[in-house]
PDB file of N, CA and C in Angstrom:
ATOM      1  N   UNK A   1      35.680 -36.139 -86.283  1.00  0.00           N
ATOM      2  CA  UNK A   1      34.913 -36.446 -85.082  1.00  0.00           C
ATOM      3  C   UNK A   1      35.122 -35.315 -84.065  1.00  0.00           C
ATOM      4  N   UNK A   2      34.300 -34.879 -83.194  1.00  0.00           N
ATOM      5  CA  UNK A   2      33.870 -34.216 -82.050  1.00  0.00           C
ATOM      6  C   UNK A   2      34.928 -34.308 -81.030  1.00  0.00           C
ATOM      7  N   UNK A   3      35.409 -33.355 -80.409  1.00  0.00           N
ATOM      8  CA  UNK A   3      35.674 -33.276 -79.613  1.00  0.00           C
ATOM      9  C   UNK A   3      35.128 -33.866 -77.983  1.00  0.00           C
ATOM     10  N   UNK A   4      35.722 -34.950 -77.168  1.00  0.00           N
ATOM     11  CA  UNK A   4      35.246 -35.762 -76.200  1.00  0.00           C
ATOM     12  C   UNK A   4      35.096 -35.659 -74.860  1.00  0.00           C
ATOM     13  N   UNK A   5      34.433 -35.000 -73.837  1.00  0.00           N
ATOM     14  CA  UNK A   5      35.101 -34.521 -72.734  1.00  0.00           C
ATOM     15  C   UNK A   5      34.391 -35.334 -71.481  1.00  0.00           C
ATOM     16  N   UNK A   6      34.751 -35.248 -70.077  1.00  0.00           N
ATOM     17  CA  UNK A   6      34.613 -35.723 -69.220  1.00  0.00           C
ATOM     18  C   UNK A   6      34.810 -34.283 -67.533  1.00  0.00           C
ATOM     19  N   UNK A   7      33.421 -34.953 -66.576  1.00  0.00           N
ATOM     20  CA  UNK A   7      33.592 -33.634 -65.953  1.00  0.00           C
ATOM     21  C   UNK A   7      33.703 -35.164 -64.772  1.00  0.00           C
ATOM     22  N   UNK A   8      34.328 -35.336 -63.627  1.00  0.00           N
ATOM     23  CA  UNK A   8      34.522 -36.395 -62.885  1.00  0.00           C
ATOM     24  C   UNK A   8      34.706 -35.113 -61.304  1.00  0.00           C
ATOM     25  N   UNK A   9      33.733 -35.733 -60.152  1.00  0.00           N
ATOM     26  CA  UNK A   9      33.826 -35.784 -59.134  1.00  0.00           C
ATOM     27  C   UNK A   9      34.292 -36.723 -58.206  1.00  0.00           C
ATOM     28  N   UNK A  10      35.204 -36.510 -57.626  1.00  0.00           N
ATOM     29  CA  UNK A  10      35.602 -37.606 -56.594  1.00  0.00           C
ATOM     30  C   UNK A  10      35.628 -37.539 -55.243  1.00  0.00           C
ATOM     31  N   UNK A  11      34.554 -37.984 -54.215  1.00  0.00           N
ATOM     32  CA  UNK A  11      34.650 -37.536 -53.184  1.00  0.00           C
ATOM     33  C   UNK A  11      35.972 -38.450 -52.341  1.00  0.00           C
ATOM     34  N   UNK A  12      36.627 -37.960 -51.588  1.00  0.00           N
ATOM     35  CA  UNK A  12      37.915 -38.890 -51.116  1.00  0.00           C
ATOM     36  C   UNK A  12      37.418 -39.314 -49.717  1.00  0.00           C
ATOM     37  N   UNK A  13      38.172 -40.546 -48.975  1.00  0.00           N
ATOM     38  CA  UNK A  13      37.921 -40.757 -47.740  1.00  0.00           C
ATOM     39  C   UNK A  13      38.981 -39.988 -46.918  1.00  0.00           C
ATOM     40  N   UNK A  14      38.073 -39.629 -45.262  1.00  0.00           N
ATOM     41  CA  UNK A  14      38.767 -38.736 -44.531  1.00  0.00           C
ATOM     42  C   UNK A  14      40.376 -39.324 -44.558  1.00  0.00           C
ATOM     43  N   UNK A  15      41.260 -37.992 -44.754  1.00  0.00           N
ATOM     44  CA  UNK A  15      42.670 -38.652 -44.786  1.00  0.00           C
ATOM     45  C   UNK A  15      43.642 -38.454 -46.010  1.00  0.00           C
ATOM     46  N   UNK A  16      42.544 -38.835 -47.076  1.00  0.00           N
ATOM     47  CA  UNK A  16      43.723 -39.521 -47.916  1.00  0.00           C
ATOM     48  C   UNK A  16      43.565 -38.539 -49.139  1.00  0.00           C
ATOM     49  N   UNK A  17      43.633 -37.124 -48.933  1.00  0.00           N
ATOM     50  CA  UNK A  17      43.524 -36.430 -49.897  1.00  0.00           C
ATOM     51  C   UNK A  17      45.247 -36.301 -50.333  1.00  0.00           C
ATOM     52  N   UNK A  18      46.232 -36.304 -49.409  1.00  0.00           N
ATOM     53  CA  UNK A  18      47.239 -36.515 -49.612  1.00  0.00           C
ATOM     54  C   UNK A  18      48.236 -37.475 -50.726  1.00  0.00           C
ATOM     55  N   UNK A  19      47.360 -38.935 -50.369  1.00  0.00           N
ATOM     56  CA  UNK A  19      48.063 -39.946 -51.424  1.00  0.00           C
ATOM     57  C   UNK A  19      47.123 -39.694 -52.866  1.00  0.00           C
ATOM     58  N   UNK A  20      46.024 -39.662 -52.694  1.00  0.00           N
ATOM     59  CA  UNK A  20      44.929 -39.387 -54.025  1.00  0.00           C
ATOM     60  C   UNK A  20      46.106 -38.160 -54.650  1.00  0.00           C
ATOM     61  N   UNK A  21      46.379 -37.391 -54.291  1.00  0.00           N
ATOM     62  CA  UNK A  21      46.831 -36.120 -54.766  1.00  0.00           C
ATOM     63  C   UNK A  21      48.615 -36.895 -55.733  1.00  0.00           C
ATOM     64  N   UNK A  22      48.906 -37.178 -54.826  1.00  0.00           N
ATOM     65  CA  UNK A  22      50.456 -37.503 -55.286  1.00  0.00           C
ATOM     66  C   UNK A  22      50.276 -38.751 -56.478  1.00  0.00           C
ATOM     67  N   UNK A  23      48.820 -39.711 -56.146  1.00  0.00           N
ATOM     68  CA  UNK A  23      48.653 -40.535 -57.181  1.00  0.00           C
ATOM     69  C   UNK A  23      48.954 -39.962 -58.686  1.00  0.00           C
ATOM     70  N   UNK A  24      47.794 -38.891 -58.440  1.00  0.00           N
ATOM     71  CA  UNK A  24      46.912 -37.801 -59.518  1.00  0.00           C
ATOM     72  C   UNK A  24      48.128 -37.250 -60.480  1.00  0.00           C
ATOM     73  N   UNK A  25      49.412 -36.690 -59.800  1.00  0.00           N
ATOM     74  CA  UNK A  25      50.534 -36.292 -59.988  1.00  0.00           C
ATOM     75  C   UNK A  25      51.455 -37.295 -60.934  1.00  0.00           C
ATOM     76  N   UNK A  26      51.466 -38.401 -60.589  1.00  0.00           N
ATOM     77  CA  UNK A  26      52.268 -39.353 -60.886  1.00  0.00           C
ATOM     78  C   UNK A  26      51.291 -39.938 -62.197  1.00  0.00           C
ATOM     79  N   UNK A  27      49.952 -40.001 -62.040  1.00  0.00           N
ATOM     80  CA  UNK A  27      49.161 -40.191 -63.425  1.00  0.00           C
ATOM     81  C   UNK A  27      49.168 -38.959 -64.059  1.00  0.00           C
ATOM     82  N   UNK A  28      49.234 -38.199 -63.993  1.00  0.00           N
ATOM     83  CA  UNK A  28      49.353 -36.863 -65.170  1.00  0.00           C
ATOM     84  C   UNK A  28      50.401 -36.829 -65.525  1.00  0.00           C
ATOM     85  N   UNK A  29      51.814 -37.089 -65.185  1.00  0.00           N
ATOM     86  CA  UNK A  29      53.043 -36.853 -65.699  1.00  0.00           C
ATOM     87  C   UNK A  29      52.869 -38.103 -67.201  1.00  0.00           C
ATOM     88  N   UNK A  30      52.211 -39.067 -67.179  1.00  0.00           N
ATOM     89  CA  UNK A  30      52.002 -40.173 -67.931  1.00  0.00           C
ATOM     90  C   UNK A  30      51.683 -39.795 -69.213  1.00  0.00           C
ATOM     91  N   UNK A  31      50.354 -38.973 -68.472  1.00  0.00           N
ATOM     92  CA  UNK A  31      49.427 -38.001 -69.399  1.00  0.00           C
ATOM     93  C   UNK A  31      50.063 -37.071 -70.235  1.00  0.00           C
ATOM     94  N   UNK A  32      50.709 -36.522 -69.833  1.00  0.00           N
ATOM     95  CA  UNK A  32      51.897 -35.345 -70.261  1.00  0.00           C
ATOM     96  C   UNK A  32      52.658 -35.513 -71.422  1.00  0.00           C
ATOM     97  N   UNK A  33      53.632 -37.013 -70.982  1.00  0.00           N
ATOM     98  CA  UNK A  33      54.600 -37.499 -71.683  1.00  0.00           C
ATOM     99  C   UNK A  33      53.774 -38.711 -72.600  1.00  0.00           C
ATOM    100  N   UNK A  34      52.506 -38.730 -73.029  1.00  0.00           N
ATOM    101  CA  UNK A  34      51.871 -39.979 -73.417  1.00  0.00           C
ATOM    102  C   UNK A  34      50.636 -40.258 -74.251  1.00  0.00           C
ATOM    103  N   UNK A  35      50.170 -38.770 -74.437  1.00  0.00           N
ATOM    104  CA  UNK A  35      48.853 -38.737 -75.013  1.00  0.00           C
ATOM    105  C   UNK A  35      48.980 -37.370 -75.589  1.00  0.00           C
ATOM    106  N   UNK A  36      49.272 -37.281 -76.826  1.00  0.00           N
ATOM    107  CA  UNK A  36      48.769 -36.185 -77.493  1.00  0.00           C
ATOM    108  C   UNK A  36      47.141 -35.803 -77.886  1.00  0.00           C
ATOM    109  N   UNK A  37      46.318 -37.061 -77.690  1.00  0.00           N
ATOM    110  CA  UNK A  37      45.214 -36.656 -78.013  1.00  0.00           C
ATOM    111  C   UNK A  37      44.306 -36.559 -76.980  1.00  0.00           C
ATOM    112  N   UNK A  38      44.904 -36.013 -75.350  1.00  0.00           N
ATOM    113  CA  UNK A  38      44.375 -35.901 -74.264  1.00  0.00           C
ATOM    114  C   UNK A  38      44.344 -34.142 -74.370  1.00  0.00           C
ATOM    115  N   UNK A  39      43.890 -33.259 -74.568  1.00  0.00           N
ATOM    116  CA  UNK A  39      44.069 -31.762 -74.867  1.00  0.00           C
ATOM    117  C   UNK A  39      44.115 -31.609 -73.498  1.00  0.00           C
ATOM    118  N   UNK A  40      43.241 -31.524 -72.600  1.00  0.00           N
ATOM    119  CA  UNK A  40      42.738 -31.075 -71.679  1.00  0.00           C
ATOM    120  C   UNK A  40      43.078 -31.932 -70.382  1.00  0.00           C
ATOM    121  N   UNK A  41      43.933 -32.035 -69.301  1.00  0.00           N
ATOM    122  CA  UNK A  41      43.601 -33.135 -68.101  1.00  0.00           C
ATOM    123  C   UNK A  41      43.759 -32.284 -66.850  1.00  0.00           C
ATOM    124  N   UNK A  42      42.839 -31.609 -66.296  1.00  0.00           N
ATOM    125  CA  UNK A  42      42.755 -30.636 -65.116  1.00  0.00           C
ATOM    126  C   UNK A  42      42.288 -30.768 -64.429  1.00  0.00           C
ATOM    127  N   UNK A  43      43.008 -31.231 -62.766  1.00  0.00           N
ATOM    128  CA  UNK A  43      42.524 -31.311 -61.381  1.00  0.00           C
ATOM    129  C   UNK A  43      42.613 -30.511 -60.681  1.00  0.00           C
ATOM    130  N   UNK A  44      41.462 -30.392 -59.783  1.00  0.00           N
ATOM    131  CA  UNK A  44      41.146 -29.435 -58.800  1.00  0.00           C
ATOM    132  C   UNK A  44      40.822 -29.919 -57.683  1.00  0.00           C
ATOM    133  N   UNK A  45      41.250 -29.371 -56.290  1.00  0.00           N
ATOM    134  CA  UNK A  45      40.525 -29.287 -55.502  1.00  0.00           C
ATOM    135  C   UNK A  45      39.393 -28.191 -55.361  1.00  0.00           C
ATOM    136  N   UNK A  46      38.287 -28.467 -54.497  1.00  0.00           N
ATOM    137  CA  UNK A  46      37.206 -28.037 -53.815  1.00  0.00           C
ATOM    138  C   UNK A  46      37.567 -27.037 -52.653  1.00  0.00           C
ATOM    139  N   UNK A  47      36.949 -25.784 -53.161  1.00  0.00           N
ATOM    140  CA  UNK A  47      37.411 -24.623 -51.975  1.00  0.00           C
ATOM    141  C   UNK A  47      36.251 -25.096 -51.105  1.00  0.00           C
ATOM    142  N   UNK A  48      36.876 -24.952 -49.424  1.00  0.00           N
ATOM    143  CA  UNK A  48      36.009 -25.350 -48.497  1.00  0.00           C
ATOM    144  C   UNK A  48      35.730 -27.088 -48.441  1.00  0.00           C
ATOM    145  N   UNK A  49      36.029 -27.993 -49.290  1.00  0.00           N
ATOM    146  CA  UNK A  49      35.600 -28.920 -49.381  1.00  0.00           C
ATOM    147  C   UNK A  49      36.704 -30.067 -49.365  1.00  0.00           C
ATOM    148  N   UNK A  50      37.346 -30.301 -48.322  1.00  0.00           N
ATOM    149  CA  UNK A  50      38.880 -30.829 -48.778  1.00  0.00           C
ATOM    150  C   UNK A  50      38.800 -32.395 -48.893  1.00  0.00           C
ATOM    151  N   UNK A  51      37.955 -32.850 -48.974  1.00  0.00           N
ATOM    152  CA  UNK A  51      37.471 -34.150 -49.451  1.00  0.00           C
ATOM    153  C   UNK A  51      37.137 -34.136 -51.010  1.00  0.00           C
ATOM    154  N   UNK A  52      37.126 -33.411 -51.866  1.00  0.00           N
ATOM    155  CA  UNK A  52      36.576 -33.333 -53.277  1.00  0.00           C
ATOM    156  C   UNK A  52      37.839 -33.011 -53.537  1.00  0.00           C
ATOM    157  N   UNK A  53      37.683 -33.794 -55.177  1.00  0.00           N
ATOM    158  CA  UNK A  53      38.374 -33.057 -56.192  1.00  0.00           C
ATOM    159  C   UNK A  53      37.839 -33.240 -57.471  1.00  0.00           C
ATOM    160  N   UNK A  54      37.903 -32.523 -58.614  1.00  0.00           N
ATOM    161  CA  UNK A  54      37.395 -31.973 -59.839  1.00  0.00           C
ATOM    162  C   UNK A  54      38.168 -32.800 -60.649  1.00  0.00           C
ATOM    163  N   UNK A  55      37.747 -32.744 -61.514  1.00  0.00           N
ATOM    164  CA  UNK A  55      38.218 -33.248 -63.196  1.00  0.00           C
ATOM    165  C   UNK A  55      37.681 -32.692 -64.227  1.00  0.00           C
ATOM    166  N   UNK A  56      38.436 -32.023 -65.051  1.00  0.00           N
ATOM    167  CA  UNK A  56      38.190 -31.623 -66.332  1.00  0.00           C
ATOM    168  C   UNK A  56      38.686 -32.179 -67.344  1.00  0.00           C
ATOM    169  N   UNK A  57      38.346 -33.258 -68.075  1.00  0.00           N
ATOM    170  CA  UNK A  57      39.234 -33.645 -68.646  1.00  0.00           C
ATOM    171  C   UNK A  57      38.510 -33.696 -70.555  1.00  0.00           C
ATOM    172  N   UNK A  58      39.539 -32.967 -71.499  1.00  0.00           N
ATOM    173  CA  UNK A  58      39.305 -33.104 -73.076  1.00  0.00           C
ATOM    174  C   UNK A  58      39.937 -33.398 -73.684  1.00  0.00           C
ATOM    175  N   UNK A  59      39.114 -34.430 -74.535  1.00  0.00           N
ATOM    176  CA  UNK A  59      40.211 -35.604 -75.727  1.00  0.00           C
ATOM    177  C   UNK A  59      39.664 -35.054 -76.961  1.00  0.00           C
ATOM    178  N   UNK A  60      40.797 -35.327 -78.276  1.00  0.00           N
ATOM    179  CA  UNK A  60      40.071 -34.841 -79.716  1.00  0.00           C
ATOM    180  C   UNK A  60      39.454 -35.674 -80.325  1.00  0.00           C
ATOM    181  N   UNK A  61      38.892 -36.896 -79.096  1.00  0.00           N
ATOM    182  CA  UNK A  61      37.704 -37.513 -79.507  1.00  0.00           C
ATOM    183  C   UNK A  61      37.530 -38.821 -79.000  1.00  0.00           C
ATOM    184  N   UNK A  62      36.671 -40.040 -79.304  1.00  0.00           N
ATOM    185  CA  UNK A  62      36.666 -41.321 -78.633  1.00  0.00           C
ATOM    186  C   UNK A  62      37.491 -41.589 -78.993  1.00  0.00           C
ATOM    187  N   UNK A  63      38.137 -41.505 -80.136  1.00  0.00           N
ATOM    188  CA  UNK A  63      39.415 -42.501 -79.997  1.00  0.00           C
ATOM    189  C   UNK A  63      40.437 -42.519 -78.869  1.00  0.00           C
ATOM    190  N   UNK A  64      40.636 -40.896 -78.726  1.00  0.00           N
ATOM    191  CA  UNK A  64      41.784 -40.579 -77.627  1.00  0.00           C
ATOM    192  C   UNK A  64      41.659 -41.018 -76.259  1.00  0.00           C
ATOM    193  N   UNK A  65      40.331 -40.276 -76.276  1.00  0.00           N
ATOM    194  CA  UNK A  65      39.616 -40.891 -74.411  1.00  0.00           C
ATOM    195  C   UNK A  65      39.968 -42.790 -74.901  1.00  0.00           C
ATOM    196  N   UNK A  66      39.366 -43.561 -75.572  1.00  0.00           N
ATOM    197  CA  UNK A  66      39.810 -45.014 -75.261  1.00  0.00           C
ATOM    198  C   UNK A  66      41.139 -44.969 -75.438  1.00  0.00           C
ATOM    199  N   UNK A  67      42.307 -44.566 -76.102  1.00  0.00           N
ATOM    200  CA  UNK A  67      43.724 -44.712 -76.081  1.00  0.00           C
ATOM    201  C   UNK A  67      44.456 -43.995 -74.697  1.00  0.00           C
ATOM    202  N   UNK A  68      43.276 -43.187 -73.747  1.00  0.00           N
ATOM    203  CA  UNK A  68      43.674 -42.748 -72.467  1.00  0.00           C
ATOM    204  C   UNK A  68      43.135 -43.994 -71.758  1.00  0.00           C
ATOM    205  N   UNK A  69      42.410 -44.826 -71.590  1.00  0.00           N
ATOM    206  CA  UNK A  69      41.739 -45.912 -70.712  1.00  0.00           C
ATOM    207  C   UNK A  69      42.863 -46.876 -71.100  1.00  0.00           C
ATOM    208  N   UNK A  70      43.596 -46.786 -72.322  1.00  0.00           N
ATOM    209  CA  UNK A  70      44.185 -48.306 -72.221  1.00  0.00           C
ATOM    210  C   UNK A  70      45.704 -48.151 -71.947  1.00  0.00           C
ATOM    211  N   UNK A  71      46.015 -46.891 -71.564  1.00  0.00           N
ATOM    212  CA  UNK A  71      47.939 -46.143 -70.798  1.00  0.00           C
ATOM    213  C   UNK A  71      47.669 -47.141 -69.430  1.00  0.00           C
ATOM    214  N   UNK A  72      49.479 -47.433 -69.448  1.00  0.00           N
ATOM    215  CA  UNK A  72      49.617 -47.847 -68.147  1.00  0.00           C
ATOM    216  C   UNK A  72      49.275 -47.295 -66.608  1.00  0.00           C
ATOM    217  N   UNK A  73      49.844 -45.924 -67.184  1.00  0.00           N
ATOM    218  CA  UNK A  73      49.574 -45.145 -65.713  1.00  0.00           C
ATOM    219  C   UNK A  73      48.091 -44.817 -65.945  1.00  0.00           C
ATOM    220  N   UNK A  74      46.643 -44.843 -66.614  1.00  0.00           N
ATOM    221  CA  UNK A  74      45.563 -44.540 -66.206  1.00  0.00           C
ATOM    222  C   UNK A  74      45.088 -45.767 -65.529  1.00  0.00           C
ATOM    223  N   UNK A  75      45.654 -47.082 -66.367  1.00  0.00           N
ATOM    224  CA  UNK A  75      44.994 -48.240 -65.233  1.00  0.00           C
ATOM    225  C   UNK A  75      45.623 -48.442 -64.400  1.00  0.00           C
ATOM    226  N   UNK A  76      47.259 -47.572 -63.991  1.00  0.00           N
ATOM    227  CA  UNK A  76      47.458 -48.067 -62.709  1.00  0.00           C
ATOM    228  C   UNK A  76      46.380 -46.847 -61.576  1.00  0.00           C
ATOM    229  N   UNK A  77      46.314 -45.729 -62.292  1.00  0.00           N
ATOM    230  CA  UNK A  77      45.443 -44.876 -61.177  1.00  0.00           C
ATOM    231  C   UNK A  77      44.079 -45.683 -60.954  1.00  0.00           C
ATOM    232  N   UNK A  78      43.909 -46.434 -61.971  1.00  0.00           N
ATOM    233  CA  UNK A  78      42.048 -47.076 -61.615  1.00  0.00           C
ATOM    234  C   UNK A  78      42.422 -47.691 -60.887  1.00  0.00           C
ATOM    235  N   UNK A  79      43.276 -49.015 -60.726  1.00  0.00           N
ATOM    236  CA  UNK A  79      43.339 -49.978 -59.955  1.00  0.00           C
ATOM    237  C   UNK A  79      43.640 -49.789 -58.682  1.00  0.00           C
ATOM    238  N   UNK A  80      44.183 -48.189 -58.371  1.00  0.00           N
ATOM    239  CA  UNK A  80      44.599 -47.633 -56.948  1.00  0.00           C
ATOM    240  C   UNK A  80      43.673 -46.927 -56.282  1.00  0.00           C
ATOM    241  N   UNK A  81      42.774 -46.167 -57.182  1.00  0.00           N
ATOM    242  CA  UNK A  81      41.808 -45.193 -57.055  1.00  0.00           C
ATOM    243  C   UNK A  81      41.241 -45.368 -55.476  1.00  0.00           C
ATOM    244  N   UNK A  82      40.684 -46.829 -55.384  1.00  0.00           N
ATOM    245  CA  UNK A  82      39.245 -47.223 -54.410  1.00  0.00           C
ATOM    246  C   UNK A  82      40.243 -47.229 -53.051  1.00  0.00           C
ATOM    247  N   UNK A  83      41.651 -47.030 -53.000  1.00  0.00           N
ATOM    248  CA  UNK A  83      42.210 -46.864 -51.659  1.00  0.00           C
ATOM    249  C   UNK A  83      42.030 -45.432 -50.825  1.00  0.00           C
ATOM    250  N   UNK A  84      41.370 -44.404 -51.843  1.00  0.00           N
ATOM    251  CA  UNK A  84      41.447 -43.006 -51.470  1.00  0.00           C
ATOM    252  C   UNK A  84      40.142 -42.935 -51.767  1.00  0.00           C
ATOM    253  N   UNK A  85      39.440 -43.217 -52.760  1.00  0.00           N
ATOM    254  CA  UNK A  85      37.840 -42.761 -52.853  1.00  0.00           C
ATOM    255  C   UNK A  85      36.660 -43.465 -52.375  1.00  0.00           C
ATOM    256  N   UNK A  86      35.867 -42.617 -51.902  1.00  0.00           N
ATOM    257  CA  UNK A  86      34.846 -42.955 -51.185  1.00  0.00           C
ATOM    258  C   UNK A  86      33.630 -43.128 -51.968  1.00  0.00           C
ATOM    259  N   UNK A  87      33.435 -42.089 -53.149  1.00  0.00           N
ATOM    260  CA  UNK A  87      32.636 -41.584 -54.306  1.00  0.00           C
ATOM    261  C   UNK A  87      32.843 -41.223 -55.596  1.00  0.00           C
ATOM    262  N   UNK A  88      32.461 -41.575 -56.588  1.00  0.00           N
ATOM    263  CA  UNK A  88      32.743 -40.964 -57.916  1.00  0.00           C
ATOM    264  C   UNK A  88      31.514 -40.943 -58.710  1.00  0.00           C
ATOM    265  N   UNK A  89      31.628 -39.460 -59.449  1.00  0.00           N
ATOM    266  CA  UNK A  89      30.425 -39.002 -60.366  1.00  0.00           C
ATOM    267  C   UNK A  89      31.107 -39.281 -61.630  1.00  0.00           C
ATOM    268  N   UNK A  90      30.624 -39.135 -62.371  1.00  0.00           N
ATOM    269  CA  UNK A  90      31.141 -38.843 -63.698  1.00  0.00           C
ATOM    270  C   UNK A  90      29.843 -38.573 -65.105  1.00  0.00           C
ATOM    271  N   UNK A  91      29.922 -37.097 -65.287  1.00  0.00           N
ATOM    272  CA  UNK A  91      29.300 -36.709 -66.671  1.00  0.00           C
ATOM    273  C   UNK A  91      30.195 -36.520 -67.755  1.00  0.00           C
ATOM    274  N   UNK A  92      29.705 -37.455 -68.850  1.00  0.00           N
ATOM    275  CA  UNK A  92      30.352 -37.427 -70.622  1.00  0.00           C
ATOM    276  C   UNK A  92      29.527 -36.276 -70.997  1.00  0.00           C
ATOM    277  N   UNK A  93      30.715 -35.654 -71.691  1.00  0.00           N
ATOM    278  CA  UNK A  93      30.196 -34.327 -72.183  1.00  0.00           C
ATOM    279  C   UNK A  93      30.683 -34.078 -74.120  1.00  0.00           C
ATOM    280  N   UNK A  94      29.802 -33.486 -74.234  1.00  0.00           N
ATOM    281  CA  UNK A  94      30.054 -33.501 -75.720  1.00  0.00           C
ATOM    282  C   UNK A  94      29.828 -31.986 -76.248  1.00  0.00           C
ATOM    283  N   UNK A  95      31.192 -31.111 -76.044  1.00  0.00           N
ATOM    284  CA  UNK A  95      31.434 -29.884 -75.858  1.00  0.00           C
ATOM    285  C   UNK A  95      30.757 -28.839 -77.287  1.00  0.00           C
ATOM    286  N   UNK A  96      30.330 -27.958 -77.157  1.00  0.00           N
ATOM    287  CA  UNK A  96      29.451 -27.885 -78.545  1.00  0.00           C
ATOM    288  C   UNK A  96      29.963 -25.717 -78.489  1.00  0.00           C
ATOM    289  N   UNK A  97      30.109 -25.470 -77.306  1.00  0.00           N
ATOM    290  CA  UNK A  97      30.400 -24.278 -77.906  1.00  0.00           C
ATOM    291  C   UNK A  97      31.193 -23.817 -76.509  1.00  0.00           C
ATOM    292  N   UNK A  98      31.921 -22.378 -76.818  1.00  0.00           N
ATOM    293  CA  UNK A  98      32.708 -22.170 -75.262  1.00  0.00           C
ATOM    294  C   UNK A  98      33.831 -21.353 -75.913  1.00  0.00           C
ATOM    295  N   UNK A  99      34.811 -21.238 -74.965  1.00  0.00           N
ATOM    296  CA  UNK A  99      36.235 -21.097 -75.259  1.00  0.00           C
ATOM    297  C   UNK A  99      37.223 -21.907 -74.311  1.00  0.00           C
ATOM    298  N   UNK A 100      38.257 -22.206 -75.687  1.00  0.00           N
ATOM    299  CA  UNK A 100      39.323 -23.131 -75.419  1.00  0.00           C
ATOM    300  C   UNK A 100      40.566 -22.763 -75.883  1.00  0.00           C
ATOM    301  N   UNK A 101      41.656 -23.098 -75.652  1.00  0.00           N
ATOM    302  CA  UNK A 101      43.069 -22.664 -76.008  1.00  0.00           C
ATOM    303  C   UNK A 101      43.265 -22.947 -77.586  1.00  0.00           C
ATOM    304  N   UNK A 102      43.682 -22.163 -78.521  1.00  0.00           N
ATOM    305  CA  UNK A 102      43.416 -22.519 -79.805  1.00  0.00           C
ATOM    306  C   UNK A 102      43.736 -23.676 -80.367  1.00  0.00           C
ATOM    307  N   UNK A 103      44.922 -24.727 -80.259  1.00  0.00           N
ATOM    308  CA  UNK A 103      45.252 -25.610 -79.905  1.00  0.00           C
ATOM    309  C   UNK A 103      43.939 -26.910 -79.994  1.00  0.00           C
ATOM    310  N   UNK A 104      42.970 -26.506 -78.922  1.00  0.00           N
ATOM    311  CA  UNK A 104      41.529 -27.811 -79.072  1.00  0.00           C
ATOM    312  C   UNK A 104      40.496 -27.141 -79.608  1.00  0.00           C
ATOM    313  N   UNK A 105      40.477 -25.717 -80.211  1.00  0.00           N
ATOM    314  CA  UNK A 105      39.466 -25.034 -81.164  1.00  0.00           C
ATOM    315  C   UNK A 105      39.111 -26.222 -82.685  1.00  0.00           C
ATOM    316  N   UNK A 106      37.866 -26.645 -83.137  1.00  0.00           N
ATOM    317  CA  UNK A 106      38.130 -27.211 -84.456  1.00  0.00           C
ATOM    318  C   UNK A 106      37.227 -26.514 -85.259  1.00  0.00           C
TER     319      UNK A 106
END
């Protein structure tokens, strides 16, 4: 199976780019220590834009992305999320050509 990816915008409410941030921190360490089949989990802030932040995120497939939805620390970030966000986008992406660390090359 395909490689699974996710591009997520989050606009934050005035303020709370601070706790969103330390959340983000405390859910990636999860990520880190918890998901080998998460390749990819990369946040950004927005130059000029200090209310946004980015998501890049690549799994080695649906299975992984659903075995990332069902970790403790991703549903504790959902269930915290709506205290800091104001907005969220989110495009599923289904990565077909590019460069990647050899590692998520298949």
């Amino acid at each position: 199976m395909a490689n699974f990816g996710l591009f997520v915008r989050f606009t934050l409410r005035d303020g709370a780019g601070d706790e969103f941030d330390a959340l983000m921190r405390e859910t990636t360490a999860g990520i880190r220590a918890h998901e080998p089949g998460t390749l990819i989990y990369a946040c950004h802030e927005v130059e000029g834009a200090p209310n946004e932040r980015i998501f890049f995120e690549l799994y080695a497939d649906r299975d992984a992305f659903e075995e990332h939805e069902r970790q403790p620390h991703t549903r504790h970030f959902l269930a915290e999320r709506s205290k800091y966000v104001e907005k969220t986008e989110v495009d599923r992406l289904q990565p077909y050509a590019g460069k990647y660390p050899a590692e998520v090359e298949k």
